[in-house]
Each structure stands twice: as C-alpha cells, then as structure tokens.
Protein backbone atom coordinates (compact mmCIF):
# COMPACT_ATOMS: atom_id res chain seq x y z
CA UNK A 1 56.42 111.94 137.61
CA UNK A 2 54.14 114.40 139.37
CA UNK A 3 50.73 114.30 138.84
CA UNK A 4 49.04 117.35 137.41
CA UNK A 5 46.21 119.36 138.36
CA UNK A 6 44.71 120.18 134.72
CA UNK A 7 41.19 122.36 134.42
CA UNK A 8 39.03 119.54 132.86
CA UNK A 9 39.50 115.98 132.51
CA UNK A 10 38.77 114.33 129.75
CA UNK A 11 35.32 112.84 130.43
CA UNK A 12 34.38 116.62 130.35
CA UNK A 13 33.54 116.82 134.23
CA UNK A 14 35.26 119.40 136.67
CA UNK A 15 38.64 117.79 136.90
CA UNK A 16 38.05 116.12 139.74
CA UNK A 17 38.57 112.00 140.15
CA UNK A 18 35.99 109.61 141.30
CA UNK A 19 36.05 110.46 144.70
CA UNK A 20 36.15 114.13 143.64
CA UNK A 21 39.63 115.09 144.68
CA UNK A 22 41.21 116.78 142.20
CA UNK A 23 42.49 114.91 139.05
CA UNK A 24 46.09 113.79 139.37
CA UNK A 25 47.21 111.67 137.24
CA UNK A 26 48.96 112.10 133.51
CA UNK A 27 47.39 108.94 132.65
CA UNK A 28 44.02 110.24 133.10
CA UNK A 29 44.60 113.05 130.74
CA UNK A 30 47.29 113.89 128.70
CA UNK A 31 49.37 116.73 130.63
CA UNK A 32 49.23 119.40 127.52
CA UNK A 33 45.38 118.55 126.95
CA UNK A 34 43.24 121.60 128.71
CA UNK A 35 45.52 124.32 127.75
CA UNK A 36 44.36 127.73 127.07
CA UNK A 37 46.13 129.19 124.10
CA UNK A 38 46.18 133.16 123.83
CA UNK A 39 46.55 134.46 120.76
CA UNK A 40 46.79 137.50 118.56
CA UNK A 41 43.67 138.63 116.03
CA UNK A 42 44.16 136.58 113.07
CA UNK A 43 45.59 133.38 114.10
CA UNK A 44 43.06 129.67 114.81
CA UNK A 45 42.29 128.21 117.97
CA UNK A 46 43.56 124.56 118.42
CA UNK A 47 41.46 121.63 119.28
CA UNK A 48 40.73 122.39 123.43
CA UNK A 49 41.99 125.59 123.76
CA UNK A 50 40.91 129.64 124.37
CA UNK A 51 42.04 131.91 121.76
CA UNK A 52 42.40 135.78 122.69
CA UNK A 53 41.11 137.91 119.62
CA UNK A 54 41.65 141.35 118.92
CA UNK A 55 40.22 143.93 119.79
CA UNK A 56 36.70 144.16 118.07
CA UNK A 57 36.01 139.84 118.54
CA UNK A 58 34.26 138.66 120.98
CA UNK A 59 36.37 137.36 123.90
CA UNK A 60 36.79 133.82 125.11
CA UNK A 61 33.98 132.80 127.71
CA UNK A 62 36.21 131.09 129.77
CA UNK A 63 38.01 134.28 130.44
CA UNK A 64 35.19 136.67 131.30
CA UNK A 65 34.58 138.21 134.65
CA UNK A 66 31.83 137.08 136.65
CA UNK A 67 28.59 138.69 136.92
CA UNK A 68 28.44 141.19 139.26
CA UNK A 69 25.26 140.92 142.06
CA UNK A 70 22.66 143.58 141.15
CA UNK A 71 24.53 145.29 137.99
CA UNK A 72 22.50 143.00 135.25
CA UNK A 73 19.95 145.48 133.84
CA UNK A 74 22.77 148.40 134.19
CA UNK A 75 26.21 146.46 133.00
CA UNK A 76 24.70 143.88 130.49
CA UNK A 77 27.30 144.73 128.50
CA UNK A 78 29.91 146.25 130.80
CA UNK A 79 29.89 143.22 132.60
CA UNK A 80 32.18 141.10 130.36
CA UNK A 81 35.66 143.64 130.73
CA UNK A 82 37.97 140.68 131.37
CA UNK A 83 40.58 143.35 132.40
CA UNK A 84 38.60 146.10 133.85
CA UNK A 85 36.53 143.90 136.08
CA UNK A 86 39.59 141.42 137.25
CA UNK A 87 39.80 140.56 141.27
CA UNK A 88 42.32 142.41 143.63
CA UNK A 89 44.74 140.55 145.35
CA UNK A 90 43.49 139.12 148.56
CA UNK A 91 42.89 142.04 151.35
CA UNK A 92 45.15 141.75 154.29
CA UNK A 93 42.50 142.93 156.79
CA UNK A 94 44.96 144.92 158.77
CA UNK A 95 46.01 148.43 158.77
CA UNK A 96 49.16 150.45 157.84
CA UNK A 97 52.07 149.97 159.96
CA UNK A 98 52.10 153.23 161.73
CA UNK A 99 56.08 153.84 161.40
CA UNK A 100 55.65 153.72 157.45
CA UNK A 101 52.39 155.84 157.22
CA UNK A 102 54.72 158.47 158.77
CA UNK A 103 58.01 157.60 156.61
CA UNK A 104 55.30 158.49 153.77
CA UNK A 105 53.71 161.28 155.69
CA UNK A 106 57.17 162.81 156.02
CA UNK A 107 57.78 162.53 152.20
CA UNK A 108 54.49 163.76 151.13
CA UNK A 109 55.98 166.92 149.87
CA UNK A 110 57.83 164.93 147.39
CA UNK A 111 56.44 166.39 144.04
CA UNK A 112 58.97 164.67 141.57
CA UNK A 113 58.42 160.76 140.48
CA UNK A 114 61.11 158.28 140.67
CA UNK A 115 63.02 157.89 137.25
CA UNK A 116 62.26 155.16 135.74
CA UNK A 117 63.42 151.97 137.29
CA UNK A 118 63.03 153.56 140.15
CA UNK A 119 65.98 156.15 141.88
CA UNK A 120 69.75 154.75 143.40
CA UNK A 121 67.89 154.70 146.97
CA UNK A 122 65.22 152.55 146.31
CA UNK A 123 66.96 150.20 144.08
CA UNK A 124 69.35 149.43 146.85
CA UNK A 125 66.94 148.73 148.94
CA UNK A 126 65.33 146.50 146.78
CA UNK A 127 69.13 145.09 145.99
CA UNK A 128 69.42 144.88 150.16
CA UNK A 129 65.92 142.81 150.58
CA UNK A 130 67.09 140.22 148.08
CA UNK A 131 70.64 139.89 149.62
CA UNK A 132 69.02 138.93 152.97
CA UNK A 133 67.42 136.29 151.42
CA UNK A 134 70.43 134.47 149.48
CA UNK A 135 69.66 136.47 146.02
CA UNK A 136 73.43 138.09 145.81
CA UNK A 137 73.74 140.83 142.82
CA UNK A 138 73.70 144.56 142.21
CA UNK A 139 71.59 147.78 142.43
CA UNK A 140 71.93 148.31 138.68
CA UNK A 141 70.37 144.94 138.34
CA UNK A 142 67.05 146.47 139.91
CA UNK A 143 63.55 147.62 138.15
CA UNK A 144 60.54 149.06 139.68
CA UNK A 145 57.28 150.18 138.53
CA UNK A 146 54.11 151.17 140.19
CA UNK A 147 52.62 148.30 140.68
CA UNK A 148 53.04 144.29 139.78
CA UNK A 149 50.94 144.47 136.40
CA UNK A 150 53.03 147.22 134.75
CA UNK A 151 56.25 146.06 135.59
CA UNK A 152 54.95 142.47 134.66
CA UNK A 153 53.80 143.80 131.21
CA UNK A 154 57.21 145.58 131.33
CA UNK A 155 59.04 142.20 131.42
CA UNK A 156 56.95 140.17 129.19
CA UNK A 157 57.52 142.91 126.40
CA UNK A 158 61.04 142.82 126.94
CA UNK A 159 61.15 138.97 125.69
CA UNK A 160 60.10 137.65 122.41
CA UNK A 161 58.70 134.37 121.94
CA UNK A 162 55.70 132.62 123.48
CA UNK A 163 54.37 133.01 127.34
CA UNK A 164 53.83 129.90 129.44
CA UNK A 165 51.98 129.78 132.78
CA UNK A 166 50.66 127.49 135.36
CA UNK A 167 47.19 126.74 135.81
CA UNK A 168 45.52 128.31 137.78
CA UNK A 169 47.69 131.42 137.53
CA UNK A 170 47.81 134.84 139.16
CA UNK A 171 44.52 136.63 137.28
CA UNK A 172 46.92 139.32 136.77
CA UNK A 173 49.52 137.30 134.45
CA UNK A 174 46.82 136.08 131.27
CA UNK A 175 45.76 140.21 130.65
CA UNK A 176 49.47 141.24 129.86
CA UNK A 177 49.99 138.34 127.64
CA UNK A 178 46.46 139.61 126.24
CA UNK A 179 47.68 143.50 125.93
CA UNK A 180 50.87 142.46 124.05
CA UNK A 181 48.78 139.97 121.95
CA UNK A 182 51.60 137.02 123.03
CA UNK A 183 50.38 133.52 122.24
CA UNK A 184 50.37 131.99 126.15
CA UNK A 185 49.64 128.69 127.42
CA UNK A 186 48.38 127.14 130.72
CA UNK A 187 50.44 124.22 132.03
CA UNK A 188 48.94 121.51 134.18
CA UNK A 189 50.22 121.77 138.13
CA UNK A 190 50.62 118.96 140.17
CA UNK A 191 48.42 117.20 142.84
CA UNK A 192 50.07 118.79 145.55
CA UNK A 193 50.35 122.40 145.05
CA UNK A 194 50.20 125.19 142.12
CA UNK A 195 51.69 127.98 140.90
CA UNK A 196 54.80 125.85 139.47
CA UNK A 197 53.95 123.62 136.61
CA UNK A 198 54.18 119.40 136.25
CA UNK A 199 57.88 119.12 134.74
CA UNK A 200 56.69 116.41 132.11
CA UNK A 201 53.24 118.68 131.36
CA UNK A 202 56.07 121.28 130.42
CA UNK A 203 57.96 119.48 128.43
CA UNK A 204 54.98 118.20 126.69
CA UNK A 205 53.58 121.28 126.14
CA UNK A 206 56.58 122.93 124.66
CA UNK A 207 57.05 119.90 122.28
CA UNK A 208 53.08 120.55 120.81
CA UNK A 209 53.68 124.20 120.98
CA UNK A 210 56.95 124.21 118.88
CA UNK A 211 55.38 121.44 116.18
CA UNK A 212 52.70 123.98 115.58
CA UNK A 213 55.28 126.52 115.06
CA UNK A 214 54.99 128.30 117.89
CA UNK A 215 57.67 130.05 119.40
CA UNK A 216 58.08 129.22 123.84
CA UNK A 217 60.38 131.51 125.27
CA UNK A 218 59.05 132.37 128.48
CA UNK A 219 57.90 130.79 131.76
CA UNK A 220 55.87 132.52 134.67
CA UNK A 221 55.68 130.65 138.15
CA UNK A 222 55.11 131.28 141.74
CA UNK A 223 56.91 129.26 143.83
CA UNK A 224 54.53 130.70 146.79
CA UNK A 225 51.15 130.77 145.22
CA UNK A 226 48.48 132.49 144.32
CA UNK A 227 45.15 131.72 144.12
CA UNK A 228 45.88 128.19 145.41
CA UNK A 229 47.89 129.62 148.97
CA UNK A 230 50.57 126.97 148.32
CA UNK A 231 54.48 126.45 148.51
CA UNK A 232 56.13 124.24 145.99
CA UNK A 233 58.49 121.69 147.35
CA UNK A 234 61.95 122.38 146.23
CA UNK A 235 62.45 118.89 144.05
CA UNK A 236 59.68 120.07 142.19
CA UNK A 237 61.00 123.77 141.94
CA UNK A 238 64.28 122.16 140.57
CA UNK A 239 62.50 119.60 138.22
CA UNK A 240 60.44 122.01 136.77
CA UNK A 241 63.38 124.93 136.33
CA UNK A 242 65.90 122.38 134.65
CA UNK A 243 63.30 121.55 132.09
CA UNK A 244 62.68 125.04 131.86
CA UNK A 245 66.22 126.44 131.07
CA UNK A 246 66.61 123.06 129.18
CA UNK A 247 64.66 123.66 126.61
CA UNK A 248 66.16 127.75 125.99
CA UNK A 249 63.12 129.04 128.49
CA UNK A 250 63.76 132.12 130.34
CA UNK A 251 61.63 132.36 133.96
CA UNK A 252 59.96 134.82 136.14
CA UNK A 253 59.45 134.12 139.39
CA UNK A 254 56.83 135.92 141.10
CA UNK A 255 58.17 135.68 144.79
CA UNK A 256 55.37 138.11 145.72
CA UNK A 257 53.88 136.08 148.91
CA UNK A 258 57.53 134.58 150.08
CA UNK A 259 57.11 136.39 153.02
CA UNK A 260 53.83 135.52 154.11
CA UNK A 261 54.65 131.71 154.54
CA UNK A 262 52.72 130.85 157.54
CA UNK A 263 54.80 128.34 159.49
CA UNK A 264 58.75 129.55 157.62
CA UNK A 265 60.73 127.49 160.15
CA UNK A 266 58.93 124.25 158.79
CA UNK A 267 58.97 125.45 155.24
CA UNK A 268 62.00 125.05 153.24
CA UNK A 269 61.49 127.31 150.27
CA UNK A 270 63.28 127.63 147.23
CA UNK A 271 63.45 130.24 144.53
CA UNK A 272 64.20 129.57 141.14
CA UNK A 273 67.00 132.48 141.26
CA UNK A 274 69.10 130.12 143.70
CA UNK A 275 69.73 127.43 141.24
CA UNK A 276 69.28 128.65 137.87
CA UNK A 277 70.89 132.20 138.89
CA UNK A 278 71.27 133.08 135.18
CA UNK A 279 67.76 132.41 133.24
CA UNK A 280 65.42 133.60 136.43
CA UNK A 281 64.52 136.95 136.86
CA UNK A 282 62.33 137.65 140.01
CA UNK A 283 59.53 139.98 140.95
CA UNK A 284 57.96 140.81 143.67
CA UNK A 285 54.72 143.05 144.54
CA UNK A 286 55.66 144.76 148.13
CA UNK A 287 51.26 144.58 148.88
CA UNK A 288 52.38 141.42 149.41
CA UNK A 289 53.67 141.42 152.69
CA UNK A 290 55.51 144.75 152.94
CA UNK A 291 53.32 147.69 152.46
CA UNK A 292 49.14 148.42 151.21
CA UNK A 293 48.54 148.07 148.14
CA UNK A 294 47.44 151.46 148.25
CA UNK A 295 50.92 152.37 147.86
CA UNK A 296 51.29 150.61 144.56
CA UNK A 297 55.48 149.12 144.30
CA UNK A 298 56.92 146.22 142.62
CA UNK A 299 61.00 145.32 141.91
CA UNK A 300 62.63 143.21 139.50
CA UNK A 301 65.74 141.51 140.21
CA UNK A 302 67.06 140.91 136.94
CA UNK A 303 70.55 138.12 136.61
CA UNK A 304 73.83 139.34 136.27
CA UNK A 305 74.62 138.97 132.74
CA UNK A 306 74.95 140.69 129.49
CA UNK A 307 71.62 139.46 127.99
CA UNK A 308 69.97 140.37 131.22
CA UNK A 309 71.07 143.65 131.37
CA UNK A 310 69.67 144.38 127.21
CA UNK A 311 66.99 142.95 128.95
CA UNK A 312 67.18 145.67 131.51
CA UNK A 313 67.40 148.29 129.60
CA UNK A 314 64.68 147.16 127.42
CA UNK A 315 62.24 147.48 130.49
CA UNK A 316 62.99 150.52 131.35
CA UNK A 317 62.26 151.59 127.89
CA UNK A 318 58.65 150.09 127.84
CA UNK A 319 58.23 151.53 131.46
CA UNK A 320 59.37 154.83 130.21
CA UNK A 321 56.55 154.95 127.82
CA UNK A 322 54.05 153.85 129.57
CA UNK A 323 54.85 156.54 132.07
CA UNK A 324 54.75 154.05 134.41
CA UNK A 325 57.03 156.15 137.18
CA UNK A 326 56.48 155.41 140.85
CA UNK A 327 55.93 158.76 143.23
CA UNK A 328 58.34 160.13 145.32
CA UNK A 329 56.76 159.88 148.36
CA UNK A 330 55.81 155.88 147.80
CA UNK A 331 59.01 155.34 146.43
CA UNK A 332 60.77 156.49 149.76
CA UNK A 333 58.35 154.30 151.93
CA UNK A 334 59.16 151.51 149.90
CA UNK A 335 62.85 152.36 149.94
CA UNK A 336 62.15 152.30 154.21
CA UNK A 337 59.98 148.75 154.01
CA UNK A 338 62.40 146.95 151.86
CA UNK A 339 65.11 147.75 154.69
CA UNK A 340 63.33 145.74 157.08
CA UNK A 341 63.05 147.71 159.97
CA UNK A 342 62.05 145.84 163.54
CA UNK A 343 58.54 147.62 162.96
CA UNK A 344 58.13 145.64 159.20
CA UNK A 345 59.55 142.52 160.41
CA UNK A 346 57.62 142.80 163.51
CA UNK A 347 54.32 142.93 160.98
CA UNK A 348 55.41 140.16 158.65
CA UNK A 349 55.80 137.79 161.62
CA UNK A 350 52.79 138.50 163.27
CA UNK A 351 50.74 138.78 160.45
CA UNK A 352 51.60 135.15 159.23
CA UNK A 353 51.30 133.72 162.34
CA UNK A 354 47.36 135.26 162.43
CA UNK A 355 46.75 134.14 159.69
CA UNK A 356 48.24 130.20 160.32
CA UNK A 357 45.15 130.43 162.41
CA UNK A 358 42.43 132.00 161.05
CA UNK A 359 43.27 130.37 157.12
CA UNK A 360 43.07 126.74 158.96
CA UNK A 361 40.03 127.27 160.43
CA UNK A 362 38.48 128.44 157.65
CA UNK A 363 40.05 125.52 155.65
CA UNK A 364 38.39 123.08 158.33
CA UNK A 365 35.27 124.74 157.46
CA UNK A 366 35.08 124.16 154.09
CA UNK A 367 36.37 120.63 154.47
CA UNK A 368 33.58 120.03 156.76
CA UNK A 369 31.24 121.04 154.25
CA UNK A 370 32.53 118.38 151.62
CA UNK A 371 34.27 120.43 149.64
CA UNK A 372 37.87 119.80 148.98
CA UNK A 373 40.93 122.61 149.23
CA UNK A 374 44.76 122.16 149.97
CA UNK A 375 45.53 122.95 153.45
CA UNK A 376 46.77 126.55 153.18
CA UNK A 377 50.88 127.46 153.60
CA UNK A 378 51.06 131.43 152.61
CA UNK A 379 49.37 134.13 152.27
CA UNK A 380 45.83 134.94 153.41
CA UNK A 381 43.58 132.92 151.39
CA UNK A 382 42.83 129.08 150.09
CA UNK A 383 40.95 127.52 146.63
CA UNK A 384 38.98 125.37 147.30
CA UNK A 385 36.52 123.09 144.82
CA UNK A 386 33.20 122.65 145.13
CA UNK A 387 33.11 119.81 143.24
CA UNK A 388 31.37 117.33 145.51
CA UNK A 389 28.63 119.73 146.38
CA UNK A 390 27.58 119.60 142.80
CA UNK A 391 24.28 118.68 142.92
CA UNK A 392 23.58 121.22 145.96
CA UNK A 393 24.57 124.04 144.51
CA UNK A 394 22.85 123.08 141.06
CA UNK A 395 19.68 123.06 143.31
CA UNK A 396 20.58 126.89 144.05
CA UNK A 397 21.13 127.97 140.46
CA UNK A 398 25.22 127.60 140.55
CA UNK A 399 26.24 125.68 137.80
CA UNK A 400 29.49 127.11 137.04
CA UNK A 401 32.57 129.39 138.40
CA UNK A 402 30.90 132.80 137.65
CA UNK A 403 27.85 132.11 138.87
CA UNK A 404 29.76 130.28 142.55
CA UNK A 405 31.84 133.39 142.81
CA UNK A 406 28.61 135.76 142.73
CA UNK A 407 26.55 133.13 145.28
CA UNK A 408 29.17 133.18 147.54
CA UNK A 409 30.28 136.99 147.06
CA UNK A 410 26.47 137.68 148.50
CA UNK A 411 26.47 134.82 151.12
CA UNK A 412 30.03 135.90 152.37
CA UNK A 413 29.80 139.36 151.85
CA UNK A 414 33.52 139.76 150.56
CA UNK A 415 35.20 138.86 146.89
CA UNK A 416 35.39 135.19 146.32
CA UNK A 417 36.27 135.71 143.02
CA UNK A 418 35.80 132.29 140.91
CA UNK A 419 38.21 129.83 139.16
CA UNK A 420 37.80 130.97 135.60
CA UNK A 421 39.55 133.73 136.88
CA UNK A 422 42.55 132.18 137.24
CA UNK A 423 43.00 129.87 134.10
CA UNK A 424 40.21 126.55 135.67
CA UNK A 425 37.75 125.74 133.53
CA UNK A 426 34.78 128.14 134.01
CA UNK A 427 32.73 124.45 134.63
CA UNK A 428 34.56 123.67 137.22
CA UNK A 429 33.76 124.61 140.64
CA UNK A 430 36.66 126.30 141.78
CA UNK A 431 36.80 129.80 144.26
CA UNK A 432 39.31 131.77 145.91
CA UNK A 433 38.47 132.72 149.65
CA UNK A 434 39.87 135.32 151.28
CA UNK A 435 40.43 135.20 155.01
CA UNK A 436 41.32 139.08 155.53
CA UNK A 437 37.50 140.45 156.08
CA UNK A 438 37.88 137.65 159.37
CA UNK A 439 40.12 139.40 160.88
CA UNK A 440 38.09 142.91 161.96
CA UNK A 441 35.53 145.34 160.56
CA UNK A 442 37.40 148.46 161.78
CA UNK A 443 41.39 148.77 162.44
CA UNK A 444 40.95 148.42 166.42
CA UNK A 445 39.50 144.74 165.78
CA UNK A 446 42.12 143.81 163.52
CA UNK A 447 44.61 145.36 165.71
CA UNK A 448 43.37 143.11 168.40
CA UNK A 449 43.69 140.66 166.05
CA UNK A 450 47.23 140.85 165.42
CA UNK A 451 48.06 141.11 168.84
CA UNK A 452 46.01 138.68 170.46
CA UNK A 453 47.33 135.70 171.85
CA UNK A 454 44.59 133.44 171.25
CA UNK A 455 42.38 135.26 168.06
CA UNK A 456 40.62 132.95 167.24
CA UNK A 457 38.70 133.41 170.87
CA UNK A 458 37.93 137.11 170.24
CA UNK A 459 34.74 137.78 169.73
CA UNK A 460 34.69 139.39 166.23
CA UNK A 461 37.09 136.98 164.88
CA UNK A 462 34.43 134.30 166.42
CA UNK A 463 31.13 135.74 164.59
CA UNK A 464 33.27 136.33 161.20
CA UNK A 465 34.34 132.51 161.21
CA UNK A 466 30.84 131.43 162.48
CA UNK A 467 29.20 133.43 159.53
CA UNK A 468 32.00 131.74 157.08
CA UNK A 469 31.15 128.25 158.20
CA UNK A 470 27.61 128.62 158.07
CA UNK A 471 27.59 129.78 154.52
CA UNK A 472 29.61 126.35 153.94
CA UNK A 473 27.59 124.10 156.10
CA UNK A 474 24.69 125.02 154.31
CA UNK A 475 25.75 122.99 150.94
CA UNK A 476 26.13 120.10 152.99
CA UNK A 477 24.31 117.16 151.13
C-alpha cells in the first residue's frame, strides 16, 4: 500500500509526523478521513468535511482566498471571492517565442472565432501533438476551449455523478465542481508525490461516498503535478487507474505540465490514456509549456468510443453556450505550437533544463531553512511545508496558510499562493513557490537565462536566488 499524504492528521496538527515530514501512513489516519466534500445548497456536511453552499451562504473557510497585503480596510469583504481571487498558474519568467508572436501577428486580422471545439486545423494539430506522444486516435475526437477552466467545466458538466480529486489539487479543479454545484471529494496522495491519489484512499473513499448515497462517477488527476511539481511513478499511475475504472469511474487526466519534466530521459512517464485507453479522457492547457497564457488554449482528447463521443458532443454543447469560442488568430498560433516546430521544441527543452537548475536550488534553500518540500521533477515551481518552522513563524504572526502565503508574497515579492488553495488544510503550513520571477526582471535577463550555459552564475539569476534564500534562512530556529 502507498502511504498517503492527507491535509490533517488526526491529532489535529498539520499533517506532518513526528519528525515533521509529511504524514504517510494509512495507519495513522484513515485514508478517506480529511476529505473535503462539495456540495450543492441544501444538502449536510459530514463529520470532517467542507461543504460548498449556494449562493447566498457563507462559504467554507478552508476554501477562501488569502488576504491580500494592503487591501484590508478597502476589500474587507471583497477579499473572500474564492473564485475571483484564485492564483494563476505559475509564471514562466520567459518571453514569447518570437516565431509564434509572428504566426499570431500574421493572423491578427482574423476577425471570426473558431467554432466551437475548435476548427479542422487546429484539432489536427491537437490530434498530431498527442500522436507523437503514443496517444493514437482522431481529429473528431478533439475539443478546445479558451482556456483550461472552461473546457474543464465543459467536461465535468458533460458527466453526471460525483467529482473526485487529489489533494492538493490544481486550485482551478474545486471552483468548477463549485459552479455546477457537483458533490466533490479530496483523496489522500501518497508520500512520494501528488496529483494522483493513494489507490486504497480511493477505494475507501468511494465505498463511504456510495453508503451515504452518493453518486462517484468521476476522477481528476495529474500525473505531472501541480502545486506539488511532481511525476507519479507509473505502478502507482496503474494502481490508482485500475481501481478507478474498477469501480465504473471515468478519468481526466490533466497532462498540462508533461512537457515541462525537467530531466525526461530519466523520467519514465505514464498517462492514464496508455493503459486505460477507453475511460481516460485527457486535457491539456498549452500555457503549460507551449504558448503564454496570454493566449488562452486548452484540447481535450476524448477515447474512441460511442459513449465518448455523446460525451463529445455534449461538450461542445455546454461550450457553445457559454460562448466559450477561442479567436482566430490564437487558434492559428496554437494550431502552429501544437505542430512542434524546431523553434517550440527548441523552447520546451531549454526551458526545462533552466529550470532543473534554478527549481533545485531554490529547493536546497528551503531545505536549508528546515522546512521540508519534495525535490522538484516538472514544471517551474515546488510546495513546500513549513511545518517545522512552526514556532518561528508563530513569533511573526503566521499561524496558518493565508496568512504564510501573504508573509511570504511581501518577503518574496511574487505569488506564493498558500495550501488552502489547493485542497491542505488552511492549518497547515503549506505554499506554492514559484521559480519564474528568478529567472529575469526584463526579457533580455531571462533571455540570458535561457541561453546561458551556466545560469545559475549570472548575476541576476544570483541576486534573485540570494534574495529567495534569505527570506528562508531567516525562519531558521
């Protein structure tokens, strides 16, 4: 059995064991104990778990934003829009590949959106990127939609049943299941990474779930993660899908940061699609690796089969009225990123290979401050828990998630946006860091920065980790 990662243990401290690494063991705490439960208006919260009321009720403390720096006396109120105030995904710190800001320049005269779905050219594309990578099917098979969240929300409306997650999540993934008003529940993760749940937590969890008549038809995971910057080892990927699809669960798999894997050739990665080919449809958010996030694009590969393509057609219908279309001109870049052009590829390599460096020397320094976090794998960011530094930051008036992520937003000067965003406990002292504002202040330094041989010797990438570590080496006990 895997040992899970829940967002409290059950002496009520931060999840953390005696030594303050994080709690892994099911014996410690049963795996479906911890769960948040989102519901619709009108239904009860079970013993240890968040309910999501309608609108007009108060919402759930552990799912409000954190307070913003400076904005109490204007946004007393404001402050607490779980949706409006959520974090972006992690900035890359590096500027537009030049070839696509012209492929978009070019098509800026464009005045006609994409149909929805998106148009032949830039499904095939999308149909293309997948086949490179082992996911064999067909253009018709393809959705997109401006953005991850819509086409997400898309999805989740086009299943019935209950929405399962792993905790932490995406901070994206607990607001659709909010909008629809879908009961969803967090599920444990493992000791050694996140974003895919503990098989037996699963299984446990669906059990409880159906005996309180509950309905679990749906299961979100990242095999590459975020907030937690990990990749799931394959046994685990294949545990957790068979217990999935064994107990009638259809999965999305968020394969957003698959391409920002920071050493691939040591990685072996392994998407839910490959094995399960018929219950797994995948998503992915090109800001992840592809294009800015400016440029707001996300594709669905759904399975080849006859439910999947109701399924299909059932998107496009809640995409359709949301009017959620993406524009011509994006939709062409897109089209010209998913191809994979030497200039793209060039990017994705590069990029992941900066950030192998910078990510690990910002993981050192918050290791050296006593703080614990899993080496980063992917993308450009790590979570790390400030557990052990407790009593230190109690000293500085930080006694919980929201009020870590505004003490280090100020010390750091960038987003660390705290756990409770994510599905931890807001008690526990959890943070997503961000290692894109180390890589330059204007596009020249993190040009240099992606070119450099050594960049962790120039001198701007120098002063930004210096001013990192410090901000860490000050909660040293």
């Amino acid at each position: 059995m895997h040992g899970t990662h829940g967002a409290h243990g059950t002496d009520g401290t931060d999840g953390t064991d005696g030594a303050g690494r994080p709690g892994n063991g099911a014996s410690a705490q049963d795996p479906a104990d911890g769960r948040d439960r989102v519901r619709g208006s009108g239904e009860g919260a079970a013993h240890g778990q968040d309910q999501v009321r309608g609108s007009g009720e108060e919402a759930a403390p552990a799912q409000e934003p954190a307070r913003r720096p400076g904005d109490r006396a204007v946004r007393a109120h404001e402050d607490h829009g779980p949706v409006r105030y959520g974090p972006p995904a992690p900035d890359p710190g590096l500027p537009v590949v030049p070839e696509l800001a012209a492929v978009l320049a070019a098509a800026s005269a464009r005045t006609r959106p994409e149909p929805p779905g998106g148009g032949p050219v830039l499904r095939e594309a999308a149909r293309g990127y997948w086949d490179r990578r082992g996911l064999h099917g067909t253009a018709g098979g393809i959705a997109a939609a401006p953005g991850a969240q819509p086409l997400l929300l898309a999805l989740i409306g086009a299943h019935g049943g209950d929405v399962l997650m792993p905790r932490p999540c995406p901070a994206t993934w607990m607001p659709q299941a909010r909008l629809l008003g879908r009961p969803a529940y967090h599920v444990p993760t493992p000791a050694e990474c996140g974003g895919v749940p503990d098989p037996y937590a699963l299984l446990e969890t669906v059990r409880r779930v159906r005996a309180e008549g509950g309905r679990p038809k749906l299961l979100l995971l990242s095999v590459v993660d975020d907030p937690t910057a990990t990749v799931a080892p394959p046994e685990l990927v294949r545990e957790a899908c068979e217990a999935a699809v064994g107990e009638g669960l259809h999965i999305i798999s968020d394969e957003t940061w698959r391409d920002t894997v920071h050493r691939p050739r040591d990685t072996v990665l392994l998407s839910p699609a490959e094995m399960c080919p018929d219950d797994v449809t995948v998503i992915a958010d090109l800001a992840g690796a592809l294009a800015p996030a400016a440029w707001p694009v996300a594709v669905a590969r759904f399975p080849d089969t006859a439910r999947a393509a109701v399924r299909h057609a059932r998107t496009l219908d809640i995409l359709t009225a949301l009017g959620a279309l993406v524009a011509g001109p994006i939709a062409h870049a897109a089209a010209h990123a998913l191809a994979e052009p030497d200039s793209v590829r060039d990017r994705i390599r590069r990029a992941a290979a900066l950030q192998t460096e910078v990510a690990a020397a910002a993981h050192r320094a918050v290791l050296g401050s006593g703080a614990l976090a899993r080496p980063p794998q992917a993308g450009r960011h790590l979570y790390a828990d400030l557990g052990p530094l407790r009593s230190r930051l109690a000293g500085l008036g930080v006694t919980d998630s929201m009020e870590l992520e505004e003490y280090l937003t100020d010390r750091l000067g960038a987003p660390a946006p705290g756990g409770h965003r994510f599905g931890d406990e807001l008690g526990a002292l959890r943070v997503r860091l961000g290692t894109g504002p180390l890589l330059g202040a204007t596009p020249q330094q993190q040009t240099e920065s992606l070119t450099a041989a050594n960049p962790l010797e120039l001198p701007h990438v120098a002063r930004a980790l210096d001013g990192f570590a410090a901000a860490f080496a000050e909660l040293r006990r």
